[in-house]
C-alpha atoms as a PDB file:
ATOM      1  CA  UNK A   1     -59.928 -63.019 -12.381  1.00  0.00           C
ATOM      2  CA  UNK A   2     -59.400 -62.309 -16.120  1.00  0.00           C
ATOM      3  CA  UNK A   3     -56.361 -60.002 -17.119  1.00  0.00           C
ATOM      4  CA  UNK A   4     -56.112 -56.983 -18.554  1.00  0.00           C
ATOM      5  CA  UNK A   5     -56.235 -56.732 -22.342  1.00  0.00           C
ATOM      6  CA  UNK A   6     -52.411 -55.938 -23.736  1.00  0.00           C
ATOM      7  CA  UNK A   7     -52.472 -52.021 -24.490  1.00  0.00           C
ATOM      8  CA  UNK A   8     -49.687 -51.108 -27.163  1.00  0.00           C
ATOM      9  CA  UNK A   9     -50.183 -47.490 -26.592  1.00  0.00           C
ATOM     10  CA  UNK A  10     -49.766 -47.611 -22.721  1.00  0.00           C
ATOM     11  CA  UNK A  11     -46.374 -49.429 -23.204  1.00  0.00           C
ATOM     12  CA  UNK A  12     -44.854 -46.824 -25.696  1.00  0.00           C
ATOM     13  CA  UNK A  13     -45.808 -44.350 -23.407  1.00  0.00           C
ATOM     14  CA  UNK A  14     -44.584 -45.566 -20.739  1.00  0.00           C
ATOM     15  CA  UNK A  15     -41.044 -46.817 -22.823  1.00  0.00           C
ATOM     16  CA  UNK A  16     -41.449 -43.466 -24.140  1.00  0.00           C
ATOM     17  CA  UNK A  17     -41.532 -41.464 -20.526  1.00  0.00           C
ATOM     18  CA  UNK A  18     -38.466 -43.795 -19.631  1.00  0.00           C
ATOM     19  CA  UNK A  19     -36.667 -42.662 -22.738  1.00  0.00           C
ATOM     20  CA  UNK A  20     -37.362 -39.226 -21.915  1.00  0.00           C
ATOM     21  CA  UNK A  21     -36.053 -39.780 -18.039  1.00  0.00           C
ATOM     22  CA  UNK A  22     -32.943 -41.463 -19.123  1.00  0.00           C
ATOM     23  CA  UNK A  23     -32.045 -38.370 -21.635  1.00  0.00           C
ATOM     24  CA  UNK A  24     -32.710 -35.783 -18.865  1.00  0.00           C
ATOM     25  CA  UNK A  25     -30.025 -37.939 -17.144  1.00  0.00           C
ATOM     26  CA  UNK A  26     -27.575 -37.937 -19.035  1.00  0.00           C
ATOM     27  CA  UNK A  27     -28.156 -34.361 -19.944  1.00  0.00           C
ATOM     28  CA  UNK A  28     -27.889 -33.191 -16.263  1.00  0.00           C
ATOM     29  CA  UNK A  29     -25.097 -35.274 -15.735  1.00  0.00           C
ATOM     30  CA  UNK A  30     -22.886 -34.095 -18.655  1.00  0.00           C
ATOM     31  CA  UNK A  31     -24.342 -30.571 -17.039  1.00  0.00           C
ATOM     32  CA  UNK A  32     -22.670 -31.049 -14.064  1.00  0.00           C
ATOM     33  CA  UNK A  33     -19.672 -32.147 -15.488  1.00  0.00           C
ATOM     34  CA  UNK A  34     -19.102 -28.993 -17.399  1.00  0.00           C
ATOM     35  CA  UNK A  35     -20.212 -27.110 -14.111  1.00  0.00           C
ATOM     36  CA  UNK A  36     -17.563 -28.731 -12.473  1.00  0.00           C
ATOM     37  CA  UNK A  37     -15.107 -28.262 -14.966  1.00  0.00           C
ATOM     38  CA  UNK A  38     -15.797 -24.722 -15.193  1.00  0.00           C
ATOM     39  CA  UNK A  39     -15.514 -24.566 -11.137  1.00  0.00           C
ATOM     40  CA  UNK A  40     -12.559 -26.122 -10.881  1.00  0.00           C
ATOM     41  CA  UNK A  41     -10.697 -23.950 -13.598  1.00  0.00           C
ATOM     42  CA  UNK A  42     -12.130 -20.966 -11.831  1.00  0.00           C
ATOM     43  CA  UNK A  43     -10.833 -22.276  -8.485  1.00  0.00           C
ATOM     44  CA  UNK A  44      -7.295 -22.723 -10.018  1.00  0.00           C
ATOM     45  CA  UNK A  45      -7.468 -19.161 -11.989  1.00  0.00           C
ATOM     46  CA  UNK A  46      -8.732 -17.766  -8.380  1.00  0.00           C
ATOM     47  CA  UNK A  47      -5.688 -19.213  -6.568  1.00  0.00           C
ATOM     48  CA  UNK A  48      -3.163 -18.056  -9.539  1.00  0.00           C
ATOM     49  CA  UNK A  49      -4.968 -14.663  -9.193  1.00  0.00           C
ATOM     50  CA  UNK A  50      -4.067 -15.063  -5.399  1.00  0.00           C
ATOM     51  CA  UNK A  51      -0.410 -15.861  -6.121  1.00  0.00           C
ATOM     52  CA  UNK A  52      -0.139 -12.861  -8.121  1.00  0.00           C
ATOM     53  CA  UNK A  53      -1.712 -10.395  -5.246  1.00  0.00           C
ATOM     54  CA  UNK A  54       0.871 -12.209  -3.252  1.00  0.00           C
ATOM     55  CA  UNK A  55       4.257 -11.338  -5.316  1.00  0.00           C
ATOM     56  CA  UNK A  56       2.837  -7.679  -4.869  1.00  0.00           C
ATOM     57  CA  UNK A  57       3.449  -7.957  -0.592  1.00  0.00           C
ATOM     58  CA  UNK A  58       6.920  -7.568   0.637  1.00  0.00           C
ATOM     59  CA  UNK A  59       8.901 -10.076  -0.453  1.00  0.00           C
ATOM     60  CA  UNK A  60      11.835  -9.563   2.090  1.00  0.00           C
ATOM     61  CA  UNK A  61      11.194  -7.243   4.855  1.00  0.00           C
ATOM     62  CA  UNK A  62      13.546  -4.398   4.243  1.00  0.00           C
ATOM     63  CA  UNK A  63      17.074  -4.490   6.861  1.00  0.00           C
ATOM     64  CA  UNK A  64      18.040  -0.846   7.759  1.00  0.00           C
ATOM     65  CA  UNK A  65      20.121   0.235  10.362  1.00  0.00           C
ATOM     66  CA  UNK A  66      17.659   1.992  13.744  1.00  0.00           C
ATOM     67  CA  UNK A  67      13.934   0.656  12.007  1.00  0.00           C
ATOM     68  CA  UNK A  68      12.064  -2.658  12.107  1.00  0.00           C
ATOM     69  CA  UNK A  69       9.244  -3.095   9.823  1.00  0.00           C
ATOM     70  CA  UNK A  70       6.261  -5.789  10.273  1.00  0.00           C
ATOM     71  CA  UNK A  71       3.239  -6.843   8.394  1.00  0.00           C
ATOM     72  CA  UNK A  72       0.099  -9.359   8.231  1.00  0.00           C
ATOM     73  CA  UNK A  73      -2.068  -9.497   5.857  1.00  0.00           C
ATOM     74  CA  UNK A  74      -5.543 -11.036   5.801  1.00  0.00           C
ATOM     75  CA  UNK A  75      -8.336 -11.301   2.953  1.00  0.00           C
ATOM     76  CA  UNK A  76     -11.252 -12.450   3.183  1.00  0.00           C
ATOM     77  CA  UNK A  77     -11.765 -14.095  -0.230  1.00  0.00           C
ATOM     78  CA  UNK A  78      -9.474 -15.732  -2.426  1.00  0.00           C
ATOM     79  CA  UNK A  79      -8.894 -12.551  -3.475  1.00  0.00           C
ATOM     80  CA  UNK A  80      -8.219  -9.049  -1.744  1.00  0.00           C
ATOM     81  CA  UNK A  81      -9.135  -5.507  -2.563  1.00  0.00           C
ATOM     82  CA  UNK A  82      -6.100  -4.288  -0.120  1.00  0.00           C
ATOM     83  CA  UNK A  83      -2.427  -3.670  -0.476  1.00  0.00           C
ATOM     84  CA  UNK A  84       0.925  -2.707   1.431  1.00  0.00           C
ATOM     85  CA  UNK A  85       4.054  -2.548   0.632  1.00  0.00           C
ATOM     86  CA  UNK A  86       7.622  -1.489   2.108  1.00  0.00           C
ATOM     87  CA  UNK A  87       9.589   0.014  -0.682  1.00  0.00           C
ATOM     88  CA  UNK A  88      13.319   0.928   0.178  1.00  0.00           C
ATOM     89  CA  UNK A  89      13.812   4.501  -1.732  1.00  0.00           C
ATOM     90  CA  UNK A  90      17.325   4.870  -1.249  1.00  0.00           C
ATOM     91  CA  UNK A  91      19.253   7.660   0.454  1.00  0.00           C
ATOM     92  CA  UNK A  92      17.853   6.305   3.570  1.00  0.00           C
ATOM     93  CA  UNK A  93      14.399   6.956   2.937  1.00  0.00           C
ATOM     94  CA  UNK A  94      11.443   4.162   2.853  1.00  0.00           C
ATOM     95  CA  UNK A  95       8.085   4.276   1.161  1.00  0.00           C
ATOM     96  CA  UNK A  96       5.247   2.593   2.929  1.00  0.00           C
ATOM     97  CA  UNK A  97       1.488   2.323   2.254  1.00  0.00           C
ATOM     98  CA  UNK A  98      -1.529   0.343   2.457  1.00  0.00           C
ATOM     99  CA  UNK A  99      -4.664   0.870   0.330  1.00  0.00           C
ATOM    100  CA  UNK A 100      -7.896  -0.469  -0.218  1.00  0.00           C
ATOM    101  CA  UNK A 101     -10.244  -0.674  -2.789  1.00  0.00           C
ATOM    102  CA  UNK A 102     -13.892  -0.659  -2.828  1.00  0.00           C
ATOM    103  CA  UNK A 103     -15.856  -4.077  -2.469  1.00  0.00           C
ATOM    104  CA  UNK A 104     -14.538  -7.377  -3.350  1.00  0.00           C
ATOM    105  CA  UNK A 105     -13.621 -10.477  -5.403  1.00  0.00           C
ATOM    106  CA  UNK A 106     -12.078 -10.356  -9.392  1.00  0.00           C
ATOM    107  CA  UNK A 107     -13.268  -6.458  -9.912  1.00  0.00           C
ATOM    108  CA  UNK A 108     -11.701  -5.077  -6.586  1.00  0.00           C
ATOM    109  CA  UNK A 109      -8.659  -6.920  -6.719  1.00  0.00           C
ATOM    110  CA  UNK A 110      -7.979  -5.881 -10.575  1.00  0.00           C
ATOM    111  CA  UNK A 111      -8.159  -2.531  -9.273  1.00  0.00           C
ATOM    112  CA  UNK A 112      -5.632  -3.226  -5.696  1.00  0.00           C
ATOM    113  CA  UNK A 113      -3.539  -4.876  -8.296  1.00  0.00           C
ATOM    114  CA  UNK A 114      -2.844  -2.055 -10.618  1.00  0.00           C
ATOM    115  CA  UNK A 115      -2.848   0.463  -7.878  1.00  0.00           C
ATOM    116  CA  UNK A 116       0.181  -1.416  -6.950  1.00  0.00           C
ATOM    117  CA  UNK A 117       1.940  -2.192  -9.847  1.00  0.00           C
ATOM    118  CA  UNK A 118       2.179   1.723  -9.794  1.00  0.00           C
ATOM    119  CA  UNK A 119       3.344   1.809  -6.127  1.00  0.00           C
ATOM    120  CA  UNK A 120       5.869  -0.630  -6.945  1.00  0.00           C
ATOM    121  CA  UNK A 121       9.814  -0.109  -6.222  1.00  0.00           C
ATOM    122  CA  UNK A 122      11.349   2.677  -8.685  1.00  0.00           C
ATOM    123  CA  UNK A 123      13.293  -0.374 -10.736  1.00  0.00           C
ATOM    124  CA  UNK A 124       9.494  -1.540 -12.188  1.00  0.00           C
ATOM    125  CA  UNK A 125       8.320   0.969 -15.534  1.00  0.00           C
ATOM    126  CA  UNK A 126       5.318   1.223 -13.723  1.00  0.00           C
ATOM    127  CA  UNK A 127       6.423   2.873 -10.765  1.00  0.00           C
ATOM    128  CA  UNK A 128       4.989   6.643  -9.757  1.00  0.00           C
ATOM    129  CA  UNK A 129       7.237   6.781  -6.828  1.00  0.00           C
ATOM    130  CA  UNK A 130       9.689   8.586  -8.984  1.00  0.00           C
ATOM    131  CA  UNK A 131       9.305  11.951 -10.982  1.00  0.00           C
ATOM    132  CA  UNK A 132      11.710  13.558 -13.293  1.00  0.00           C
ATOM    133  CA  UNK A 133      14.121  16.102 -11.458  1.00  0.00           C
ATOM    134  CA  UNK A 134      15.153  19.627 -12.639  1.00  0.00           C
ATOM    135  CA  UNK A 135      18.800  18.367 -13.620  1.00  0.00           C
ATOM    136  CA  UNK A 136      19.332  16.065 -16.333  1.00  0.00           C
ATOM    137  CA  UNK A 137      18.509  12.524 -16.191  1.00  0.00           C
ATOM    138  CA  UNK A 138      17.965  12.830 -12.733  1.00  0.00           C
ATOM    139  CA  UNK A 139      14.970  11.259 -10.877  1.00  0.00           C
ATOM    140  CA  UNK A 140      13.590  12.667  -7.460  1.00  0.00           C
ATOM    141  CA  UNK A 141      11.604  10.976  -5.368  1.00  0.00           C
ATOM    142  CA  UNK A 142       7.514  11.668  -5.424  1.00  0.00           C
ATOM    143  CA  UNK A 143       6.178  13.787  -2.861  1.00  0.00           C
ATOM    144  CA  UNK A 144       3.579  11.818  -1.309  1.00  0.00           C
ATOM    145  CA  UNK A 145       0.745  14.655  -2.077  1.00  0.00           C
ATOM    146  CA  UNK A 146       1.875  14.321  -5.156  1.00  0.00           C
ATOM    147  CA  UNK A 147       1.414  10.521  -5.499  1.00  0.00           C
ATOM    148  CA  UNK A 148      -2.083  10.561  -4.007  1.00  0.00           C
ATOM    149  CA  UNK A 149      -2.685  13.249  -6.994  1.00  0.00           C
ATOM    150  CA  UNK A 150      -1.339  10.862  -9.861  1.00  0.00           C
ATOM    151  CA  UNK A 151      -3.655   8.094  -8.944  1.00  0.00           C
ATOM    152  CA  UNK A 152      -6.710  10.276  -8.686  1.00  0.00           C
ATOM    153  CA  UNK A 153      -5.974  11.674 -12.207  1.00  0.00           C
ATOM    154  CA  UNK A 154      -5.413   8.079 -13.715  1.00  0.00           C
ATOM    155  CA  UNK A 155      -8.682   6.458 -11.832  1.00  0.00           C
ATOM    156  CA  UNK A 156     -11.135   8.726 -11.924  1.00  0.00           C
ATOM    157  CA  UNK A 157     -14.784   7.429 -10.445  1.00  0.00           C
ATOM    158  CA  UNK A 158     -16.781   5.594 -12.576  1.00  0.00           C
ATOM    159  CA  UNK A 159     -20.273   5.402 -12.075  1.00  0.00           C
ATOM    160  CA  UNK A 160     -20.396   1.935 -13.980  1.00  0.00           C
ATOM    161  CA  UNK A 161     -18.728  -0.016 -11.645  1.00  0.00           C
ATOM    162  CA  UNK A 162     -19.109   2.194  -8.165  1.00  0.00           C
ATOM    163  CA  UNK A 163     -15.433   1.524  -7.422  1.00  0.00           C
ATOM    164  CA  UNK A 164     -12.857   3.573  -5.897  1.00  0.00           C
ATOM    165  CA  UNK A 165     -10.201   3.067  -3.634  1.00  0.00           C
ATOM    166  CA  UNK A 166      -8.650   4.591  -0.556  1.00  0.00           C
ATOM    167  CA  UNK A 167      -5.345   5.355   0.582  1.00  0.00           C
ATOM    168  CA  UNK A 168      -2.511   5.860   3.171  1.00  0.00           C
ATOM    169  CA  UNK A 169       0.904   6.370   1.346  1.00  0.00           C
ATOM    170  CA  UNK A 170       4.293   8.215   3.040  1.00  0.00           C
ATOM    171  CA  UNK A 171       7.818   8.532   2.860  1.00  0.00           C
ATOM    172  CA  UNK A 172       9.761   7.241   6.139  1.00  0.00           C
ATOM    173  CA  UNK A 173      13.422   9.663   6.852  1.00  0.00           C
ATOM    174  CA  UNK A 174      15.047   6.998   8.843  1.00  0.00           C
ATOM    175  CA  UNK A 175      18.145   9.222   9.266  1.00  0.00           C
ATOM    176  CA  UNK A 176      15.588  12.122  11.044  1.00  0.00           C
ATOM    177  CA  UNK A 177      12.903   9.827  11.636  1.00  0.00           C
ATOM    178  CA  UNK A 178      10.648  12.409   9.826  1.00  0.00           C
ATOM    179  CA  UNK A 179       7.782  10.463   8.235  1.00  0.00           C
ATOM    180  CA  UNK A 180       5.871  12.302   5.185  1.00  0.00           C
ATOM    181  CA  UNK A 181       2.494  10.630   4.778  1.00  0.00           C
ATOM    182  CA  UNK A 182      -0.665  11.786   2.410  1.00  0.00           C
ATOM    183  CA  UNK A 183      -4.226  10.134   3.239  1.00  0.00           C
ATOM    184  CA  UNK A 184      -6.811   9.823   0.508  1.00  0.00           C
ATOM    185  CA  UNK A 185     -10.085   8.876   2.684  1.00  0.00           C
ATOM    186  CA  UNK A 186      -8.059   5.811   4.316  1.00  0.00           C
ATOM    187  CA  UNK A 187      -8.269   5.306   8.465  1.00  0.00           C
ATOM    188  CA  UNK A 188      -5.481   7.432  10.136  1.00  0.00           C
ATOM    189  CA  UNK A 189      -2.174   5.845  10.850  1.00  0.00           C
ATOM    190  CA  UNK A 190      -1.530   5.207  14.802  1.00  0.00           C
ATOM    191  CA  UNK A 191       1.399   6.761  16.509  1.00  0.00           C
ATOM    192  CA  UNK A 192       2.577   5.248  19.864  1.00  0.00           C
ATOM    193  CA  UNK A 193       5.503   7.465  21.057  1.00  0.00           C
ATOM    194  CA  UNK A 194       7.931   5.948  23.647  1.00  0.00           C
ATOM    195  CA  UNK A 195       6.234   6.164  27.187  1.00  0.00           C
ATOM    196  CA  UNK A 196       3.155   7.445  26.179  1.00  0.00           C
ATOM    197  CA  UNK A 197      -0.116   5.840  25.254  1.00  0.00           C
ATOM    198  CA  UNK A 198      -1.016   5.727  21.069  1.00  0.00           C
ATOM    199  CA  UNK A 199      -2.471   8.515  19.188  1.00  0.00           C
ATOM    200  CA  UNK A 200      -4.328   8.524  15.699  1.00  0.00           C
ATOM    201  CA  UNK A 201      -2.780  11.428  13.253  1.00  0.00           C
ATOM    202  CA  UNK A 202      -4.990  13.342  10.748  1.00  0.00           C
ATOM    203  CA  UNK A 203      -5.959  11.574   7.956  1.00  0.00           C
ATOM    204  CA  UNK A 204      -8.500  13.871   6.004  1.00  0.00           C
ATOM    205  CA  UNK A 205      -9.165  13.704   2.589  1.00  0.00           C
ATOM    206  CA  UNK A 206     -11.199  12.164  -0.427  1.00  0.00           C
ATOM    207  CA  UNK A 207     -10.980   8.358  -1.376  1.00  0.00           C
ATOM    208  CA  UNK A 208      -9.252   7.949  -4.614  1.00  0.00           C
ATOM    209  CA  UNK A 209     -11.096   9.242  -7.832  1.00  0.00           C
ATOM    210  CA  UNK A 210     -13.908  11.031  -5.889  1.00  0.00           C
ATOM    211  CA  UNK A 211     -13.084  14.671  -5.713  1.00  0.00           C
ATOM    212  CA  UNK A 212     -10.627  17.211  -7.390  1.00  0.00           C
ATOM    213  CA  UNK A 213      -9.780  18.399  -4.044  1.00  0.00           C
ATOM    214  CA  UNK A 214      -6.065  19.182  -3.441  1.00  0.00           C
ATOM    215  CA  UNK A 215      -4.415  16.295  -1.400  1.00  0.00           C
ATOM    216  CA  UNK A 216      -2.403  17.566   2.092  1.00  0.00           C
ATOM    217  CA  UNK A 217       0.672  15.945   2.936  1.00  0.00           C
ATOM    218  CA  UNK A 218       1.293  15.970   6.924  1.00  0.00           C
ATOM    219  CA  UNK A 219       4.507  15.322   8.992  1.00  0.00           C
ATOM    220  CA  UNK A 220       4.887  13.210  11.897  1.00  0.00           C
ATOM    221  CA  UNK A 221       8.719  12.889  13.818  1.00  0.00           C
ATOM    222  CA  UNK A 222       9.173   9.620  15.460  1.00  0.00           C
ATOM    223  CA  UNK A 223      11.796   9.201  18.129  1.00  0.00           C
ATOM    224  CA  UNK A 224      13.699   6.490  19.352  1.00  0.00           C
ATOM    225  CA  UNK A 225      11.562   3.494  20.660  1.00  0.00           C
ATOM    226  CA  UNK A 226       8.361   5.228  19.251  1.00  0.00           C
ATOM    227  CA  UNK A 227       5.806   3.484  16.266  1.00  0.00           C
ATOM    228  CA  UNK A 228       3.932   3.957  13.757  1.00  0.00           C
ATOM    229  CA  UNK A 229       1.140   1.803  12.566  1.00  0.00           C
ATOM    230  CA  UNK A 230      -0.897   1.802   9.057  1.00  0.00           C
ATOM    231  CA  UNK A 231      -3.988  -0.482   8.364  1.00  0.00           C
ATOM    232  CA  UNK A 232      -7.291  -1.172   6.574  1.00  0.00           C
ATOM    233  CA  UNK A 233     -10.802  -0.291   7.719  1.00  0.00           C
ATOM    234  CA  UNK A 234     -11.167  -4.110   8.516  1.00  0.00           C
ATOM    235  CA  UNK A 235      -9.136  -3.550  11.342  1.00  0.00           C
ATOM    236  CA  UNK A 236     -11.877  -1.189  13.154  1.00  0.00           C
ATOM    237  CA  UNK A 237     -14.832  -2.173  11.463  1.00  0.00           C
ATOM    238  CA  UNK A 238     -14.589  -6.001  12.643  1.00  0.00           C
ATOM    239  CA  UNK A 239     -17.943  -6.853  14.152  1.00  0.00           C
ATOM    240  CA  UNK A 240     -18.546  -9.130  16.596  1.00  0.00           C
ATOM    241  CA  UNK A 241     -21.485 -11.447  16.491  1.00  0.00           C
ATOM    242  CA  UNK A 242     -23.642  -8.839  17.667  1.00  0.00           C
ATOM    243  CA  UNK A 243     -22.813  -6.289  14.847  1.00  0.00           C
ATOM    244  CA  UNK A 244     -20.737  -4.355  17.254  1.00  0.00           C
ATOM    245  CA  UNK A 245     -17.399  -2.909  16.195  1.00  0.00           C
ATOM    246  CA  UNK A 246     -14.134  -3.413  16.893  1.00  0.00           C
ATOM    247  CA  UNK A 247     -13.733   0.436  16.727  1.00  0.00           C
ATOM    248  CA  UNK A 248     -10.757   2.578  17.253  1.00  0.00           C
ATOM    249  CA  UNK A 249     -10.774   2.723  21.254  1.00  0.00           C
ATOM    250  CA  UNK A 250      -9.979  -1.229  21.087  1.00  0.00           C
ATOM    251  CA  UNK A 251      -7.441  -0.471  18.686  1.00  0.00           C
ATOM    252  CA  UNK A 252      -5.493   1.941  20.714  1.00  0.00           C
ATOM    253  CA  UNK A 253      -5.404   0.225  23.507  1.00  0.00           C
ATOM    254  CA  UNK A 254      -4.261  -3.121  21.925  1.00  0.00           C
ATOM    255  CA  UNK A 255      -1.641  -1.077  20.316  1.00  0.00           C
ATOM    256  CA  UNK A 256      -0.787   0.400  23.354  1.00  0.00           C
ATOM    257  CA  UNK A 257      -0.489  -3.066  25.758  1.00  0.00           C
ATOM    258  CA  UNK A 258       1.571  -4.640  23.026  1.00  0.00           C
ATOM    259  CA  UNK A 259       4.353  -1.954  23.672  1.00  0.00           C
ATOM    260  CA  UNK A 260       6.122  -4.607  25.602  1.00  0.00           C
ATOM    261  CA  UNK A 261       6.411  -7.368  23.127  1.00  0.00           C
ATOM    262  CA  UNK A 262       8.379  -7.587  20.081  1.00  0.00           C
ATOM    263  CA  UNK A 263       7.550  -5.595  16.904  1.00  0.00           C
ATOM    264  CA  UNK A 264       6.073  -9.107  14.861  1.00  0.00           C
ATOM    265  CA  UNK A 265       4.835 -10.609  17.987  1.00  0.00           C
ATOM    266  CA  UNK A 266       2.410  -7.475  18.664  1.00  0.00           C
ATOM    267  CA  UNK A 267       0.775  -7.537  14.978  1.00  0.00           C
ATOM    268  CA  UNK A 268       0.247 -10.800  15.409  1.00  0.00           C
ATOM    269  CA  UNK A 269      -1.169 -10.431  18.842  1.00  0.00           C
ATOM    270  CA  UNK A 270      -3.551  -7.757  17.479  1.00  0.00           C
ATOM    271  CA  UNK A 271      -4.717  -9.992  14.566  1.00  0.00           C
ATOM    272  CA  UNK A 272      -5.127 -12.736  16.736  1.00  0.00           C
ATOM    273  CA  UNK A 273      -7.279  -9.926  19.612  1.00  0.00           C
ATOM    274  CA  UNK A 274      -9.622  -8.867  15.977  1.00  0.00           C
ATOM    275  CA  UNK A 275     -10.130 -12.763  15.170  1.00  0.00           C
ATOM    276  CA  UNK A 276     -11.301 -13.580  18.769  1.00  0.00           C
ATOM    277  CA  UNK A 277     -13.909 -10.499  18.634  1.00  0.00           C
ATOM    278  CA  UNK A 278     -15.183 -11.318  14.769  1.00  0.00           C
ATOM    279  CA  UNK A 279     -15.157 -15.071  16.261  1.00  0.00           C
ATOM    280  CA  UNK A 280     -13.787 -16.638  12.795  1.00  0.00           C
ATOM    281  CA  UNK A 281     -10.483 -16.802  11.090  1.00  0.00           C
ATOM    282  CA  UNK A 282     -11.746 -15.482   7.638  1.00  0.00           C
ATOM    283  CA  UNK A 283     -12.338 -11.875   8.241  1.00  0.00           C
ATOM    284  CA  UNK A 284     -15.714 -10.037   7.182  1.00  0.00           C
ATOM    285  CA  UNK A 285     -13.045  -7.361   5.455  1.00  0.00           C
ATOM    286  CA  UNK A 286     -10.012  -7.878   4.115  1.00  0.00           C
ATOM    287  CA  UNK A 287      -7.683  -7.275   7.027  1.00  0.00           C
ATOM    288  CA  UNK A 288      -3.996  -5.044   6.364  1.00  0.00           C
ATOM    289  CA  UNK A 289      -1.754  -4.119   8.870  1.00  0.00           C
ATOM    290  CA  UNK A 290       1.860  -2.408   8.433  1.00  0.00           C
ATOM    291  CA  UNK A 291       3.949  -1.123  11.457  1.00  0.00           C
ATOM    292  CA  UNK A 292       7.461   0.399  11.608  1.00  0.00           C
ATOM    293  CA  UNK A 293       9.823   1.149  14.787  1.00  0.00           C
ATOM    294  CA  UNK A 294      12.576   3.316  15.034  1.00  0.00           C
ATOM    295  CA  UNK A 295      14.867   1.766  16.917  1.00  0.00           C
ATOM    296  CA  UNK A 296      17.870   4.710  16.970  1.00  0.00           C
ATOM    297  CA  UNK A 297      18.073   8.141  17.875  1.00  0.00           C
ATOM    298  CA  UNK A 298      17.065   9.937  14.893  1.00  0.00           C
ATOM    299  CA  UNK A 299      17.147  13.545  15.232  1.00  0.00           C
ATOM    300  CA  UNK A 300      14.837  16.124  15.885  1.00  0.00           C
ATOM    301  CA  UNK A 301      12.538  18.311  13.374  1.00  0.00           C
ATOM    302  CA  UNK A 302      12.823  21.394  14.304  1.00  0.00           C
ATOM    303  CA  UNK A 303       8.784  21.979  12.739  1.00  0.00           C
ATOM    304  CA  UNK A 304       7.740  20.073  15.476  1.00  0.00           C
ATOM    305  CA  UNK A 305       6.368  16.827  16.347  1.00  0.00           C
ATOM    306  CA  UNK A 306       3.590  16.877  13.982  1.00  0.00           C
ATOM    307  CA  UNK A 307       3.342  19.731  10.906  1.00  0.00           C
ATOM    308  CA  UNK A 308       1.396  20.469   7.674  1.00  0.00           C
ATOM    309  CA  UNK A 309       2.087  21.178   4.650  1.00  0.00           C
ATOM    310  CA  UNK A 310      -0.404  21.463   1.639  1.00  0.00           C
ATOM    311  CA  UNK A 311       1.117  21.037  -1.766  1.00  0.00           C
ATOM    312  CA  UNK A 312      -1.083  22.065  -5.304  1.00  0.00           C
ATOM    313  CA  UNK A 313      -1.800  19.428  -7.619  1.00  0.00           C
END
């Protein structure tokens, strides 16, 4: 059999196509480097991110005399749109809230971030938990109404972004176990009174930025033994596998059959009830729980057990 004649032009062309292979090689492979690179500072600007959200939780859990305070705090990213804090006020009065912004990743949590920097202890510049008093150089402590009002005039809702944030902020009396709350469209907190079975108080009122609406603060007295519970929509709106909801029924009765145990033990227990029905350890929502009991005998308001009081804005 006689060979093929020697084509010149089928050999560059085929050199050529190799050429061209190699290229688109090296080309995706220096691609993937910078893809990598780019990931991996990402990942470790995520996780700094993360370390910041974290300095803005309770650092030490606040000691006073007749109260116990306890927390967890899940998100479901890297980063979080929620928030709590326990902020010791002074003249035996404690500010507690939990908030929640709007979506998630880098855009919610700039948002939870500043919210908080601004619902930080009176010592940080930033803080709106103080106001200037009537008297001289003397600084009273925010009404919670009041609070609620200050963030809705500094983050009004812009249409750009579809963000806006939600709210459950009040002032704890652990001398008359009076606790002064204001909700701005946030879940309303859980009561669970000594010896009977857990109740949720008001909460209404517009999410942060969305209406002009005057903000009402409400009253709630607990009594010795009694708690008080504060949390995220993730809490209620876990779904199980079958899109069903955790719901607020659930809720108050794992509240309730945790009575027994210690104050830590029964947040965790609850967390560890709303990861068993969601059936993963990451969340679907960032998940934010804060709970307080009085231990002593604070006294009695004489308004009643629960009252209301609308302030202007």
């Amino acid at each position: 059999i006689r060979d093929r004649p020697f084509q010149m032009e089928e050999l560059h062309a085929r050199v050529e196509t190799h050429l061209k292979l190699r290229r688109l090689q090296i080309e995706l492979e220096e691609t993937n480097a910078r893809l990598a690179n780019a990931n991996d500072r990402m990942s470790r600007d995520l996780k700094a991110a993360a370390k910041i959200q974290e300095t803005l939780l309770p650092r030490d859990v606040p000691r006073i005399p007749g109260t116990e305070f306890a927390w967890v705090y899940r998100p479901c990213d890297e980063l979080a749109g929620d928030g709590l804090n326990i902020t010791p006020l002074g003249d035996g009065k404690v500010g507690l809230y939990v908030l929640d912004v709007s979506g998630h990743g880098v855009a919610a949590a700039l948002l939870s971030v500043t919210l908080s920097r601004l619902l930080s202890p009176p010592s940080e510049p930033a803080s709106i938990l103080f106001q200037k008093g009537d008297v001289g150089d003397r600084l009273d402590i925010t009404p919670p109404a009041e609070v609620a009002a200050r963030l809705n005039r500094l983050f009004p809702f812009d249409s750009a972004t579809e963000q806006f944030a939600t709210l459950v902020y009040g002032i704890l009396d652990t001398v008359t176990g009076e606790f002064r709350y204001v909700s701005a469209g946030h879940p309303g907190p859980v009561h669970l009174p000594s010896g009977a079975d857990p109740v949720i108080l008001e909460s209404q009122g517009f999410p942060i930025g969305i209406a002009a609406d005057a903000f009402e603060e409400r009253s709630v007295c607990l009594g010795a033994g009694d708690r008080l519970y504060l949390y995220s929509d993730g809490v209620p709106e876990a779904m199980d596998s079958a899109g069903k909801l955790y719901g607020t029924f659930r809720l108050l009765e794992a509240i309730g059959q945790a009575r027994s145990q210690q104050l830590q033990e029964g947040v965790a227990t609850l967390l560890e009830e709303i990861t068993r029905w969601h059936g993963s350890e990451r969340p679907q929502d960032d998940i934010s729980i804060l709970t307080v009991e009085v231990a002593g005998a604070p006294g009695v308001d004489e308004r009643g057990v629960e009252s209301l009081v609308t302030r202007p804005r």
